[in-house]
Protein backbone atom coordinates (compact mmCIF):
# COMPACT_ATOMS: atom_id res chain seq x y z
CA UNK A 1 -47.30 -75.03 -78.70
CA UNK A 2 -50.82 -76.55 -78.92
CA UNK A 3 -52.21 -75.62 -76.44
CA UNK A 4 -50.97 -72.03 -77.08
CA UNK A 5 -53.10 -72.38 -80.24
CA UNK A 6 -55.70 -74.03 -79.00
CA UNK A 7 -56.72 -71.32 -76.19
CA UNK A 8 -57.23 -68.92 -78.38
CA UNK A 9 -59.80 -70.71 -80.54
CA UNK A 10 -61.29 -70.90 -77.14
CA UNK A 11 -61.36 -67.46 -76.12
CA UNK A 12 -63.23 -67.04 -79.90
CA UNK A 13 -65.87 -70.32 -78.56
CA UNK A 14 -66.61 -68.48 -75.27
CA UNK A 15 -69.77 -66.30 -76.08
CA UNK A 16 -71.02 -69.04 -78.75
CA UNK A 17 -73.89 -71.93 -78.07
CA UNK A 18 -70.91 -74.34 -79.58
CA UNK A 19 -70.62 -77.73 -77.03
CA UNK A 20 -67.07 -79.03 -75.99
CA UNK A 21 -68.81 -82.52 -77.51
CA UNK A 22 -69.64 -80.73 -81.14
CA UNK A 23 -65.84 -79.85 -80.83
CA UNK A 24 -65.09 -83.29 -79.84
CA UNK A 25 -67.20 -84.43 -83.06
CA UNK A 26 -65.51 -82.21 -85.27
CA UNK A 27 -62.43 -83.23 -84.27
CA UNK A 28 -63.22 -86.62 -85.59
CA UNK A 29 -64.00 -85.46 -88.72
CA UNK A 30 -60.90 -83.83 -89.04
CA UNK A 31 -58.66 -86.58 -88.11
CA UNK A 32 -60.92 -88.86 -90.85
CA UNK A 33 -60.08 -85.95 -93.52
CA UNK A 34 -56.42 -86.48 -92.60
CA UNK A 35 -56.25 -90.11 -93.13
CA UNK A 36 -58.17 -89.92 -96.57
CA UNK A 37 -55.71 -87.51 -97.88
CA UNK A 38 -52.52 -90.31 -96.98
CA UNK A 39 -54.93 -92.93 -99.15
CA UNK A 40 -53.91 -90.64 -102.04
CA UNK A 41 -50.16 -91.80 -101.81
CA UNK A 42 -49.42 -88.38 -103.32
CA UNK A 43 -46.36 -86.40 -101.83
CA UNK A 44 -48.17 -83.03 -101.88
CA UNK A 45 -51.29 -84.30 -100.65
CA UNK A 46 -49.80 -86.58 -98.02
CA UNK A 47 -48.14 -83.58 -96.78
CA UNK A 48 -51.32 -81.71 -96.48
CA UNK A 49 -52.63 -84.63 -95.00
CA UNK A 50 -49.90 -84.11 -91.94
CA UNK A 51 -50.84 -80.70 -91.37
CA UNK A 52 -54.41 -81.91 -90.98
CA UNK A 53 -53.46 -84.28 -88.60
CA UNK A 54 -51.82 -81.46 -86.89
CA UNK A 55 -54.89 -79.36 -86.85
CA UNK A 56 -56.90 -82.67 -85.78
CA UNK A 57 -54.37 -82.48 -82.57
CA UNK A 58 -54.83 -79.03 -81.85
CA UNK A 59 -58.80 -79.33 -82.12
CA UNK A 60 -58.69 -82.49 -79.72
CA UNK A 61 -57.27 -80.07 -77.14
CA UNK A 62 -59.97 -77.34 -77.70
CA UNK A 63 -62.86 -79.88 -76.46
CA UNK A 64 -61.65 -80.35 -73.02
CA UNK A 65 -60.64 -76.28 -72.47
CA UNK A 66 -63.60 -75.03 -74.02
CA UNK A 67 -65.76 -77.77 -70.88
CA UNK A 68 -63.54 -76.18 -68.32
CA UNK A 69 -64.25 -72.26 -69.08
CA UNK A 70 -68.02 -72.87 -70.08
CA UNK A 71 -67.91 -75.02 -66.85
CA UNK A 72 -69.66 -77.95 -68.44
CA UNK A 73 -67.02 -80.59 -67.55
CA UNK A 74 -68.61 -84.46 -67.72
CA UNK A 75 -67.44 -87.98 -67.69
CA UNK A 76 -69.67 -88.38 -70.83
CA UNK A 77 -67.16 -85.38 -72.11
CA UNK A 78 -64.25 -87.14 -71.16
CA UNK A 79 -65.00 -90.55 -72.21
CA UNK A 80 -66.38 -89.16 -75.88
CA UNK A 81 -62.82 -87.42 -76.16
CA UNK A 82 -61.15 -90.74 -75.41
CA UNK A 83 -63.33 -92.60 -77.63
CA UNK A 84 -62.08 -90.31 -80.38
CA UNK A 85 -58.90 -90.89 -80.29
CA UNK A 86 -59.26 -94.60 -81.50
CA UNK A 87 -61.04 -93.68 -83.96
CA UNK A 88 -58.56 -91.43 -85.30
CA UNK A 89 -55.08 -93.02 -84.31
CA UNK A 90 -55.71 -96.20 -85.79
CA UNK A 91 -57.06 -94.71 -89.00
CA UNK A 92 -54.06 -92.36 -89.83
CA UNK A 93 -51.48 -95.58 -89.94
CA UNK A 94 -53.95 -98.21 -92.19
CA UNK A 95 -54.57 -95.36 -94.18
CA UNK A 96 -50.69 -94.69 -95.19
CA UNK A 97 -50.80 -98.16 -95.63
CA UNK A 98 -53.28 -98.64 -97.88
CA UNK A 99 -51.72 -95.10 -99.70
CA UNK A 100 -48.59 -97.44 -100.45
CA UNK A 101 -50.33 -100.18 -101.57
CA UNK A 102 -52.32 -98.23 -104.53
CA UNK A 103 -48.91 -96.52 -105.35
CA UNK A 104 -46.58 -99.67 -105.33
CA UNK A 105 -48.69 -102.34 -106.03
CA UNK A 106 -46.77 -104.36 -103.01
CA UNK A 107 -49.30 -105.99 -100.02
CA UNK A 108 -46.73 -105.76 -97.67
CA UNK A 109 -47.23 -101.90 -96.48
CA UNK A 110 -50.86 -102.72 -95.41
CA UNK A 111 -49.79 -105.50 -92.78
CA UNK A 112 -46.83 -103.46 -91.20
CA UNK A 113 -49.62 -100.26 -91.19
CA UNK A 114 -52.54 -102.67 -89.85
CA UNK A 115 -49.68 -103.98 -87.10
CA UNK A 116 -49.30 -100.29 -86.28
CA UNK A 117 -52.74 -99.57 -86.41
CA UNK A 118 -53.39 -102.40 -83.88
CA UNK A 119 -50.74 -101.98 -81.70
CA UNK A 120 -50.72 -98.28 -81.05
CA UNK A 121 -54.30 -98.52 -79.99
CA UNK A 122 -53.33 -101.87 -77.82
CA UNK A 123 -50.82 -99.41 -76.05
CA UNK A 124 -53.15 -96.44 -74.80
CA UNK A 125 -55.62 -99.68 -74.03
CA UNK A 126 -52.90 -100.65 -71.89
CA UNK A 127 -53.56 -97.93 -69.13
CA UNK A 128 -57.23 -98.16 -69.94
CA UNK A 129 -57.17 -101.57 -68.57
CA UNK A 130 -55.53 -100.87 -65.72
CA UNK A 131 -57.97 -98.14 -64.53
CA UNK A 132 -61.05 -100.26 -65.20
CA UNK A 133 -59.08 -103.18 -62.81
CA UNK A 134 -58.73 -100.17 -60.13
CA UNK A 135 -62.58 -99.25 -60.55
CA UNK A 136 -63.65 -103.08 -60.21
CA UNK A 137 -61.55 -103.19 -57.28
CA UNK A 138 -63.00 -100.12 -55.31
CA UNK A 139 -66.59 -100.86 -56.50
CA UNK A 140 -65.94 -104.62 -54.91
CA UNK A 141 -64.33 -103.10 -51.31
CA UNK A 142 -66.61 -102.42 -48.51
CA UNK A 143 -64.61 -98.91 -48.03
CA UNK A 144 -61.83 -97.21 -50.01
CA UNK A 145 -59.35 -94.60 -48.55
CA UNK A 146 -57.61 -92.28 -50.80
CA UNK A 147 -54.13 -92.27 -49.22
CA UNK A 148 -52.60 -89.09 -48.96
CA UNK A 149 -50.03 -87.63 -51.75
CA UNK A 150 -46.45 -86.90 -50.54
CA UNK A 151 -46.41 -83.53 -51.62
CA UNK A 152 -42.17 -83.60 -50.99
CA UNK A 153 -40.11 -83.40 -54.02
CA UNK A 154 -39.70 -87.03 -55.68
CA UNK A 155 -35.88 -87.98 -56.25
CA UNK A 156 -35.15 -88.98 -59.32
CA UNK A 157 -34.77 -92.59 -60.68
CA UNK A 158 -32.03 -92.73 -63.16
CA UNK A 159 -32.39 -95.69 -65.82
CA UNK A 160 -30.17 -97.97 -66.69
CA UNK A 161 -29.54 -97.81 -70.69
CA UNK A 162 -31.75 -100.64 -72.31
CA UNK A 163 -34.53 -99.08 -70.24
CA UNK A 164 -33.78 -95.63 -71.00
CA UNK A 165 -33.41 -96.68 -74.73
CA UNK A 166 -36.95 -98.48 -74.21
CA UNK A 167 -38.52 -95.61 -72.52
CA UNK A 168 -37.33 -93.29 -75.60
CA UNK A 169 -38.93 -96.06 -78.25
CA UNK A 170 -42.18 -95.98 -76.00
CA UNK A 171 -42.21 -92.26 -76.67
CA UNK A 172 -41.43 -92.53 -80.36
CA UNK A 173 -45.27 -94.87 -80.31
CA UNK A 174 -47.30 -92.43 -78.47
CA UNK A 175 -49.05 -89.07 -79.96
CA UNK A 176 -48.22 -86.54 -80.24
CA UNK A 177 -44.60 -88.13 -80.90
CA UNK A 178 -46.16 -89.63 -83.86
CA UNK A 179 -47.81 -87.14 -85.18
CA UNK A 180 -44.69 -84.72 -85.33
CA UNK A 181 -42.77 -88.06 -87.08
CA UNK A 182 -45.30 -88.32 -89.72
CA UNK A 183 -45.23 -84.44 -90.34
CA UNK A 184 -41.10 -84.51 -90.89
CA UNK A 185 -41.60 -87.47 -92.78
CA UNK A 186 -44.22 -85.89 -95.07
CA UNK A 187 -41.54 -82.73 -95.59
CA UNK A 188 -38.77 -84.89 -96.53
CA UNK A 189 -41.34 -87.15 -98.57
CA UNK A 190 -41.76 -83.66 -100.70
CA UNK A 191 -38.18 -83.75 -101.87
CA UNK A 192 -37.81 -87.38 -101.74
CA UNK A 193 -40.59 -89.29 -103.17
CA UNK A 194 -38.82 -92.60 -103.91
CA UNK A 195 -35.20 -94.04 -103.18
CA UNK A 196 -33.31 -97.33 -104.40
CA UNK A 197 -31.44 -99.13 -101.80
CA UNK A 198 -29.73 -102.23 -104.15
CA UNK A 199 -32.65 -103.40 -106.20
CA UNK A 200 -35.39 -102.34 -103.69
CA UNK A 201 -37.41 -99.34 -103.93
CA UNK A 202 -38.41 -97.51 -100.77
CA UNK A 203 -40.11 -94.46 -99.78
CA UNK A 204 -40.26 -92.46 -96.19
CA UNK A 205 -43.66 -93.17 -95.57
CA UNK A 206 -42.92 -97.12 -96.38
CA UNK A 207 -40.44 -96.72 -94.03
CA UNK A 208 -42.49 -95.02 -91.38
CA UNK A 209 -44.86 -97.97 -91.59
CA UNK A 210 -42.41 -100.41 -91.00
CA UNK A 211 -40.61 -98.99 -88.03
CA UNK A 212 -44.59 -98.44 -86.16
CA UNK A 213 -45.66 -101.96 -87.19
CA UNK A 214 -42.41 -103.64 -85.58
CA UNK A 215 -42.07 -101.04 -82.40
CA UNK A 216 -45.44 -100.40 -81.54
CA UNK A 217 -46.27 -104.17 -80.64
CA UNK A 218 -42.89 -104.41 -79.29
CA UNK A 219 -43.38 -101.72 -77.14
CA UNK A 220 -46.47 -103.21 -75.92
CA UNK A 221 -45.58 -107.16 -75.53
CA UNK A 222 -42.55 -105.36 -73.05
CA UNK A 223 -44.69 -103.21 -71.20
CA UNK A 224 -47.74 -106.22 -70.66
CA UNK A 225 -44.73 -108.37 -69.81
CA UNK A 226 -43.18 -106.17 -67.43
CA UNK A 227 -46.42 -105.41 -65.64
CA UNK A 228 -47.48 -109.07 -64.88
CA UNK A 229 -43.61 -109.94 -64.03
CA UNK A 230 -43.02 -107.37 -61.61
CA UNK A 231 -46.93 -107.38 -60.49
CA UNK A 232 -46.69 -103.31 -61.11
CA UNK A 233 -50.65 -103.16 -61.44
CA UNK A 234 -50.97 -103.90 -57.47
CA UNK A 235 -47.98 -101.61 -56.36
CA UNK A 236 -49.73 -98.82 -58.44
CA UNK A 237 -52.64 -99.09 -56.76
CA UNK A 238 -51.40 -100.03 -53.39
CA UNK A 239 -49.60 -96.52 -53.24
CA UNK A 240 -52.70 -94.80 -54.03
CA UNK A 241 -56.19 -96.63 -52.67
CA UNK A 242 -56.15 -98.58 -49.19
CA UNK A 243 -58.91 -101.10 -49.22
């Protein structure tokens, strides 16, 4: 769906002197506008604040179509577009925090929002890491061979159920899987402001900070885990580089 939107706001970018990076900028900007309008704690305006972020997401894809068409594709591109995103990501959950601190008066939102704030970066880091190993280890070979791609179909690996169940919480703490969370929450939040469960008060968005500052470290402590356990860095790029 986004990028059904988003090539079309291309197609209008075509014939202008607009660069992929302004986009890229803009983007930004948008995504900062989003988070501001969760500060305000305000169901209407935290709703608007989703859509935003939706727009945000549909404008981050517009950067790297627009460099392909105009034919001005760069690693400075591509690294500015990554940069971006932690800018934004982290912003959008310490700002819902800090919107249910000024509307409860309780601390606690703002550590389970700055855990998600953390964490979800920590996870996209996660592959980031692993590429810059991969680069220190080609730059550090006296010759590299790209081994060749089975181009065969790949059977599939079924999962057992805790991993299956771990794969789908992995998904739940990566965009766009967020995003769309925070946008249903922000519907509901409309007709739903506040809830009592026994003598506690609650809100969706409380709740939505909660659940990302538990899973999203979680999901990362698991994954780092997993990787130096199983030693799935050096298969990776075993199957891909021959040194």
């Amino acid at each position: 769906v986004t990028h059904k939107i988003s090539i079309r706001i291309v197609k209008l970018l075509l014939h202008s002197s607009i660069t992929p990076n302004q986009i890229t900028l803009f983007s930004i900007v948008v995504g900062l506008i989003s988070s501001i309008m969760f500060v305000t704690a305000i169901p209407i305006y935290f709703f608007m604040g989703a859509l935003i972020l939706e727009l945000y997401y549909i404008i981050d894809a517009v950067d790297g179509q627009l460099a392909r068409y105009k034919k001005l594709s760069s690693m400075t591109g591509g690294y500015f577009d990554y940069v971006s995103n932690y800018i934004v990501h982290p912003c959008v959950f310490f700002c819902i925090g800090l919107g249910l601190v000024r509307h409860s008066g309780d601390i606690l939102p703002i550590v389970f929002a700055f855990s998600a704030s953390v964490s979800v970066s920590l996870i996209s880091i996660f592959s980031e890491c692993k590429y810059n190993v991969f680069v220190s280890a080609i730059k550090k070979a006296s010759s590299v061979k790209v081994k060749k791609v089975d181009g065969g179909e790949k059977s599939e690996v079924k999962l057992s159920f805790p991993r299956y169940l771990f794969s789908l919480l992995h998904k739940l703490c990566t965009y766009p899987t967020i995003m769309n969370g925070i946008v249903l929450v922000a519907v509901f939040n409309l007709f739903i402001p506040d809830f009592k469960i026994a003598s506690f008060e609650f809100s969706l968005p409380y709740i939505l900070v909660v659940f990302y500052g538990i899973s999203c470290p979680l999901v990362f402590f698991v994954k780092l885990a997993y990787s130096v356990k199983t030693g799935s860095v050096d298969k990776e790029f075993s199957e891909v580089f021959e040194v």
